[in-house]
C-alpha atoms as a PDB file:
ATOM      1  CA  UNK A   1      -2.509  10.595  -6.341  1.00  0.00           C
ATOM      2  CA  UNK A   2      -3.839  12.392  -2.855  1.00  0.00           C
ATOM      3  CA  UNK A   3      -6.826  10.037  -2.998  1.00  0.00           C
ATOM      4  CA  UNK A   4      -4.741   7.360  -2.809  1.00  0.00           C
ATOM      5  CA  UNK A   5      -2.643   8.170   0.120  1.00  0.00           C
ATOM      6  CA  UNK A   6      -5.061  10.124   2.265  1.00  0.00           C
ATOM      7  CA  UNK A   7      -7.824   7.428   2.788  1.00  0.00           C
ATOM      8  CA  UNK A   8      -5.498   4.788   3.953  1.00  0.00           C
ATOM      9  CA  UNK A   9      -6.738   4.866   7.591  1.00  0.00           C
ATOM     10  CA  UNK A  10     -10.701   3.915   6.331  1.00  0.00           C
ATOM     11  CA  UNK A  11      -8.965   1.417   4.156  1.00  0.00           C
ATOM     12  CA  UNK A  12      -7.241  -0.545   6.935  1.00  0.00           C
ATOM     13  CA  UNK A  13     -10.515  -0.457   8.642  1.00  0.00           C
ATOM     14  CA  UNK A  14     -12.647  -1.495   6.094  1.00  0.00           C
ATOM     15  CA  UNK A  15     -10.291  -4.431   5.522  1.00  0.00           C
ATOM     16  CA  UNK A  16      -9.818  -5.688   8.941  1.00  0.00           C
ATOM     17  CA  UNK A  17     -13.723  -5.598   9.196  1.00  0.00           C
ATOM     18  CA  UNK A  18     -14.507  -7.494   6.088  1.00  0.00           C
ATOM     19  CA  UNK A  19     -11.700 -10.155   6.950  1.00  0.00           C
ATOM     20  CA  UNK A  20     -12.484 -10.351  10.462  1.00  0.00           C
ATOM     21  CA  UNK A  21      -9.788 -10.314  11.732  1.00  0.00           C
ATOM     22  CA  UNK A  22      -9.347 -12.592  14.918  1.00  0.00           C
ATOM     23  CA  UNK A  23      -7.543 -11.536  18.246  1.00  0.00           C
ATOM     24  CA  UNK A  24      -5.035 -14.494  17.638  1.00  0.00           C
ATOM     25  CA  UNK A  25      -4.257 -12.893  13.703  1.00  0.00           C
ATOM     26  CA  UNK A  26      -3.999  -9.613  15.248  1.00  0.00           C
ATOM     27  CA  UNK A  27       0.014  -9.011  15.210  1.00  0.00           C
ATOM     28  CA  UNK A  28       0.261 -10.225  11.847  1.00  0.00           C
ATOM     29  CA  UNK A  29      -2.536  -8.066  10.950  1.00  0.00           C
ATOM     30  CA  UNK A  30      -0.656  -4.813  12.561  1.00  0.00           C
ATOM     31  CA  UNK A  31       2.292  -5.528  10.663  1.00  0.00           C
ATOM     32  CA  UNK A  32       0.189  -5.464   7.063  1.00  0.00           C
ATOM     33  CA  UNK A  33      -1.665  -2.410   8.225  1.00  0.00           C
ATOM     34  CA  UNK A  34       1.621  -0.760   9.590  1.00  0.00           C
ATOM     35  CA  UNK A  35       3.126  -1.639   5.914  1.00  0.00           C
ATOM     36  CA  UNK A  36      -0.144  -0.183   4.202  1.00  0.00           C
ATOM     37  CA  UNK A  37       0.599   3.240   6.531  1.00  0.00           C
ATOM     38  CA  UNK A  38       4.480   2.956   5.640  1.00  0.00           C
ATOM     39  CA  UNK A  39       3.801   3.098   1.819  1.00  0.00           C
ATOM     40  CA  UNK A  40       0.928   5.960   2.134  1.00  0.00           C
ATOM     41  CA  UNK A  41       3.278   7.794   3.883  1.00  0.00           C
ATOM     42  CA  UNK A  42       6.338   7.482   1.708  1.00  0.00           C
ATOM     43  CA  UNK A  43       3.879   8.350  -1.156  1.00  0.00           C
ATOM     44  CA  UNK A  44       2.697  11.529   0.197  1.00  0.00           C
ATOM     45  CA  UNK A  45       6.114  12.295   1.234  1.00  0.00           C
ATOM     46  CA  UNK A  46       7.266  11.373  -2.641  1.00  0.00           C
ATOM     47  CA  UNK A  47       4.442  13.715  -4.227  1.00  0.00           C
ATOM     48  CA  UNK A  48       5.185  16.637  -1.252  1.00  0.00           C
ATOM     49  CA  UNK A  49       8.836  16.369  -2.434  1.00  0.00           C
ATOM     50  CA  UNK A  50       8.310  17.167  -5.913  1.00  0.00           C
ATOM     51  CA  UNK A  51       8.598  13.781  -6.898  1.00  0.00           C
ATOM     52  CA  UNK A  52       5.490  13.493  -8.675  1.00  0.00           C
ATOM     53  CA  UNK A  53       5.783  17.569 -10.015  1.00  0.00           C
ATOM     54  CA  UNK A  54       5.439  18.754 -13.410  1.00  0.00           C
ATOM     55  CA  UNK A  55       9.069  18.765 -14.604  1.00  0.00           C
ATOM     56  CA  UNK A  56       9.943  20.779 -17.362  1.00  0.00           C
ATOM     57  CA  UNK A  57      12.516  18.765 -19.536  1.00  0.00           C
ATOM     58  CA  UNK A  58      12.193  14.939 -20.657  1.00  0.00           C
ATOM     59  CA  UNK A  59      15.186  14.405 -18.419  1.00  0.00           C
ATOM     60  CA  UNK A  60      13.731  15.823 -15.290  1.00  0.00           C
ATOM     61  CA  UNK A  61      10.667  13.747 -15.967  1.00  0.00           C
ATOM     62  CA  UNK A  62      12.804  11.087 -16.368  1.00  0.00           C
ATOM     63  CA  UNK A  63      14.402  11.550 -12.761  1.00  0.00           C
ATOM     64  CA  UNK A  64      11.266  12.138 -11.491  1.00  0.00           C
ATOM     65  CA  UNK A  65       9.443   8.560 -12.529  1.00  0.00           C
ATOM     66  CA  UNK A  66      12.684   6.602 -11.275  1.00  0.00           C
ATOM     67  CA  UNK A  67      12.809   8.052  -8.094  1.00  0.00           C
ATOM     68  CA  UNK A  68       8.906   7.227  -7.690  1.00  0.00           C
ATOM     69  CA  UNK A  69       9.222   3.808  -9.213  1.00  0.00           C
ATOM     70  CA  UNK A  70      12.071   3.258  -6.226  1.00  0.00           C
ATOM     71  CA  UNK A  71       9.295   4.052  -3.768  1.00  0.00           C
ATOM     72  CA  UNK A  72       6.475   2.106  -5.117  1.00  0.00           C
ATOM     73  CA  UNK A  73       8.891  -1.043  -5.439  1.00  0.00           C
ATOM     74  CA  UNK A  74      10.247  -0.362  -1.629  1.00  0.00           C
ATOM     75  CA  UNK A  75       6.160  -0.110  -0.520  1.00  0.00           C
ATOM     76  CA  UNK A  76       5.606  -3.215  -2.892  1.00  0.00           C
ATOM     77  CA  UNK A  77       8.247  -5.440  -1.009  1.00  0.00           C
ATOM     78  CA  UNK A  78       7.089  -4.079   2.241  1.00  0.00           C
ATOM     79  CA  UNK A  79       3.881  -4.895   2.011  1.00  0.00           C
ATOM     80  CA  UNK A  80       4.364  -7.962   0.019  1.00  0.00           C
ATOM     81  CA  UNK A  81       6.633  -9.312   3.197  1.00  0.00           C
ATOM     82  CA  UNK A  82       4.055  -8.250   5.659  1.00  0.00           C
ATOM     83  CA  UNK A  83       1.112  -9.811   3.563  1.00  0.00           C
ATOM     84  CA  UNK A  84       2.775 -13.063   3.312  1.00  0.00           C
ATOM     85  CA  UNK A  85       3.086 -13.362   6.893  1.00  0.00           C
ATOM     86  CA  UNK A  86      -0.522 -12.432   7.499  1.00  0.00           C
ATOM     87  CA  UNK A  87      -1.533 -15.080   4.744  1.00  0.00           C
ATOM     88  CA  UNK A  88       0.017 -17.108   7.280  1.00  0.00           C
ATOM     89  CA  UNK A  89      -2.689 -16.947   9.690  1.00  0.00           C
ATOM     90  CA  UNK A  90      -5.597 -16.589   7.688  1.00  0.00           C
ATOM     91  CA  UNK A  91      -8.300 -18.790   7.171  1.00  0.00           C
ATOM     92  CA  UNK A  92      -8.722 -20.047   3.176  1.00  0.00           C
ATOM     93  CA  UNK A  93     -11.952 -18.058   3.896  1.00  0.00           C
ATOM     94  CA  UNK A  94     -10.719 -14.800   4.932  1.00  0.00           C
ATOM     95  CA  UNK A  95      -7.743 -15.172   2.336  1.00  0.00           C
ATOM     96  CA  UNK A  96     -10.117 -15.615  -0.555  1.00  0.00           C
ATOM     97  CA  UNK A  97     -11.881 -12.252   0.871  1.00  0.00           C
ATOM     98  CA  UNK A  98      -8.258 -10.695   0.621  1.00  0.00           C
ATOM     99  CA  UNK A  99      -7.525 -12.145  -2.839  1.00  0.00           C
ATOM    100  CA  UNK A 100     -11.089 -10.153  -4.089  1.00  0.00           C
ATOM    101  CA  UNK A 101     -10.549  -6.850  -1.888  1.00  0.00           C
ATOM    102  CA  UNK A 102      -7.066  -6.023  -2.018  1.00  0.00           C
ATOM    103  CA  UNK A 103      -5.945  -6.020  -5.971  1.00  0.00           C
ATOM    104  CA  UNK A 104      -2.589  -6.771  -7.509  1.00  0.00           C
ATOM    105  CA  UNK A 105      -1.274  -2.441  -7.782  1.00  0.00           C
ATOM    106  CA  UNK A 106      -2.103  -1.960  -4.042  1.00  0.00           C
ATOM    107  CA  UNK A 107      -0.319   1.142  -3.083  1.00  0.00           C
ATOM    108  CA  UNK A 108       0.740   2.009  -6.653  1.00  0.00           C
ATOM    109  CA  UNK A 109      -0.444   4.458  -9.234  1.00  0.00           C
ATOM    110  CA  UNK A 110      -3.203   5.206 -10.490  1.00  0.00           C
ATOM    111  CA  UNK A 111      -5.747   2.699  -9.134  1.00  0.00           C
ATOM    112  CA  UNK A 112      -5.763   1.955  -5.705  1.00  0.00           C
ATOM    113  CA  UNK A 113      -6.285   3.610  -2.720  1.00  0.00           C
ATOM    114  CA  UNK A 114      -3.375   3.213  -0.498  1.00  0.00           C
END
């Protein structure tokens, strides 16, 4: 899971550059990247907490996978509320351009790197 918390900063870059993102889209476009930061950052701080640890017993593991599902669903509805108000402001062109570059698990695990 590092890789997909630690990279976040090139990841906000690479997607403001490949949406092109206009001076007039930019405060919607702060609030998605601020929500993309937000979830990285609550990840980490999930996985640094033991969150993500080997546990020994089925229950622990148990414990463990709730409390990370409760911070990939709080990053999900983040980012989903900060996404729809970019949409917003985007041109069909740059949203089709989102809808290929930023896919459906953003910010969960495994698969993307947020």
């Amino acid at each position: 899971m590092a890789g997909m918390t630690d990279h976040v900063e090139g990841r906000i870059a690479f997607l403001r550059t490949e949406l092109k993102i206009a001076a007039n889209q930019s405060e919607a476009w702060n609030q998605f990247a601020g929500a993309l930061r937000s979830n990285a950052k609550k990840l980490r701080e999930a996985r640094g907490a033991g969150t993500i640890s080997g546990a020994t017993s089925l229950e622990q593991r148990f414990d463990q996978q709730e409390k990370l599902l409760a911070v990939q669903l709080e990053g999900l509805r983040g980012m989903k509320a900060a996404y729809d108000r970019l949409a917003g402001v985007l041109s069909d062109e740059q949203k089709q351009i989102a809808e290929e570059l930023i896919p459906p698990q953003i910010g969960m695990m495994p698969g993307f790197m947020m």
